[in-house]
Structures are given as C-alpha cells and as structure tokens.
Protein backbone atom coordinates (compact mmCIF):
# COMPACT_ATOMS: atom_id res chain seq x y z
CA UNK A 1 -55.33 129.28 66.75
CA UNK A 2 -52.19 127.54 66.22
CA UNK A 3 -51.08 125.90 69.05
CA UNK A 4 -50.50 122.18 69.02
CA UNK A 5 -54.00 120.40 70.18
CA UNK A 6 -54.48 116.90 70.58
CA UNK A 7 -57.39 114.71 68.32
CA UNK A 8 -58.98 111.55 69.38
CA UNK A 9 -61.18 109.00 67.22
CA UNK A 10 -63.67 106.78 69.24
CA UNK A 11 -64.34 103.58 67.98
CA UNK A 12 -67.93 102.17 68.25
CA UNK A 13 -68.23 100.94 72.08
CA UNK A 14 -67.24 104.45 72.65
CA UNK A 15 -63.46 104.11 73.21
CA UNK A 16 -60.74 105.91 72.01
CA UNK A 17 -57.28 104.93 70.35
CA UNK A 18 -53.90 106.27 70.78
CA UNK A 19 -54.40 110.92 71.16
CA UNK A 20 -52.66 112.45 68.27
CA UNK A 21 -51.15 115.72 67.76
CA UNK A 22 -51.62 118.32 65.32
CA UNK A 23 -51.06 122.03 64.50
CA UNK A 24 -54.60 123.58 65.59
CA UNK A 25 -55.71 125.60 62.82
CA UNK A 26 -59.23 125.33 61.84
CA UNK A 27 -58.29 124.08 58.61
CA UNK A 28 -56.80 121.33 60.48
CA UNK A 29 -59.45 120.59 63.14
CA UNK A 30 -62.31 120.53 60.52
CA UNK A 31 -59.73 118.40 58.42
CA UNK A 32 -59.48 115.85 61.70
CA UNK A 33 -63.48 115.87 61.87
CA UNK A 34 -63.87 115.05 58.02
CA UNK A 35 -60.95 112.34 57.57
CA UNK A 36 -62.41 110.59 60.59
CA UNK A 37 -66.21 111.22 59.50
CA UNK A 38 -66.81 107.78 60.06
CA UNK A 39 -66.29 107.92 64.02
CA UNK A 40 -66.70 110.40 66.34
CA UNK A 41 -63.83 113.02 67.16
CA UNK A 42 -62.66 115.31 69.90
CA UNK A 43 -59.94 117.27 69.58
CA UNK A 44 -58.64 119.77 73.15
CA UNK A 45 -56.28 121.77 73.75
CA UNK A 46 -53.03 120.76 75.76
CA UNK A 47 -55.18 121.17 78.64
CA UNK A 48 -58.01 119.15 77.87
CA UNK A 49 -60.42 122.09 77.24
CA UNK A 50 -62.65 120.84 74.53
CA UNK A 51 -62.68 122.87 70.78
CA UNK A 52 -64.71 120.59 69.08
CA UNK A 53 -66.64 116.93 68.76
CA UNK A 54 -68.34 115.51 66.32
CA UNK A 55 -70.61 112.47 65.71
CA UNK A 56 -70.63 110.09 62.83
CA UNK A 57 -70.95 111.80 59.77
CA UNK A 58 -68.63 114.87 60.38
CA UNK A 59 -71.29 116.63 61.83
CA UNK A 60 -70.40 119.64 64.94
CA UNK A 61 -72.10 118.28 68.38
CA UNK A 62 -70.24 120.66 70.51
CA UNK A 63 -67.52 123.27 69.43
CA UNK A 64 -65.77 126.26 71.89
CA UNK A 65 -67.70 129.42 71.45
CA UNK A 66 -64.50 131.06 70.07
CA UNK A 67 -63.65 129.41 67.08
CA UNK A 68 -67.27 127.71 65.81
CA UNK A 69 -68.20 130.14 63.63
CA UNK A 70 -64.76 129.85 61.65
CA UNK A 71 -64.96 126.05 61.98
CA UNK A 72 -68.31 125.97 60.46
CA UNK A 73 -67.25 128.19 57.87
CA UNK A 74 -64.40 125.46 56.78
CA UNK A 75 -66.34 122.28 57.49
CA UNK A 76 -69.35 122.77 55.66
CA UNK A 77 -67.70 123.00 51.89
CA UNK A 78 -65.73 119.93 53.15
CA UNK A 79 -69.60 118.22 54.58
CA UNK A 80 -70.57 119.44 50.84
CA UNK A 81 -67.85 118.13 48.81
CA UNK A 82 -66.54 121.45 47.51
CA UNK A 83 -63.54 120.92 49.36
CA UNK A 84 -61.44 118.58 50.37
CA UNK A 85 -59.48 118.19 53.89
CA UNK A 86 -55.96 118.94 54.00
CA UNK A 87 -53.14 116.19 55.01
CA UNK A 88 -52.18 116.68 58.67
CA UNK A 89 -48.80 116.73 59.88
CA UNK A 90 -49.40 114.58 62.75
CA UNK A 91 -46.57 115.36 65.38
CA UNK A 92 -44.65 112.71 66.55
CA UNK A 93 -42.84 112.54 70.45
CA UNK A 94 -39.50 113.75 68.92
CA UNK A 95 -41.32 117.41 67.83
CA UNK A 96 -43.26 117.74 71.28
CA UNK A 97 -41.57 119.94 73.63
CA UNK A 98 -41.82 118.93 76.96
CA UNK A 99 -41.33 120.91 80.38
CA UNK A 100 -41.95 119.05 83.96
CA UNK A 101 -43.63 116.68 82.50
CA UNK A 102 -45.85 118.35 80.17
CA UNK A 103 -46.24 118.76 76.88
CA UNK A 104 -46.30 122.88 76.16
C-alpha cells in the first residue's frame, strides 16, 4: 500500500487534533502507531475506511484484514526495541492533489 492515508492522535478525553497525511506504507503506519505510543492512533484511507488503531502503548486494537499480518510483522521489533520507527514525511496542503473537492 502506498497511497496517501490520513493519521490521527487522540488526546485523553478522546479527541483528536489536526488529521495528517502520510505515504501509507506499513513501515509508515506502524511508524505513526509507535511515535504516537503514548495516545491512541487511527490512521484511514482517503475514504475513511479504517487500516489500523491502536491504544496507549502502541498496541493493534483493530487493523484491516489485508495488511495486519504485515503490520504486525513491522510493529512488533519496533514494540520490542529492535527497531526503531522511521521519520515520516508528513504531507503538507501544497503536495495534496485535489479534484472536486477531494483529496485523491
């Protein structure tokens, strides 16, 4: 998977900040959950399906059935310490391509 997918960080009364977007390879997704360990994540694609949330701790609570097993795979050395997340390029408005209104 490499389309662009969006990642969200809840805060403790459950709220989100500002979405951000990112390049969605699993090293990237599991690198979202583990730099954000701390808080619970989501991260969809542009359509809001779900790929993957996770409670405090960088743990998996839910993931999509077609990419868990890979995301495990990558998160658990980073949950262990025998590896460490990559830096994101987080995409800002200017690299988004828009069309009728949506981001594609």
């Amino acid at each position: 998977m490499k389309e662009t997918v969006i990642g969200y960080v809840y805060d403790s009364n459950g709220y989100h900040g500002d979405a951000v977007f990112f390049e969605g390879t699993i090293e990237n997704i599991a690198s979202f959950i583990m730099t954000n360990r701390w808080n619970e994540t989501v991260v969809t694609d542009l359509m809001d399906n779900l790929l993957a949330k996770s409670f405090i701790g960088g743990f998996l609570n839910k993931a999509d059935s077609g990419i868990i097993d890979e995301l495990r795979r990558e998160l658990v050395p980073m949950q262990n310490g025998e590896k460490e997340p990559v830096r994101i390029e987080y995409l800002n408005d200017d690299e988004l391509v828009y069309e009728e209104g949506w981001i594609i």
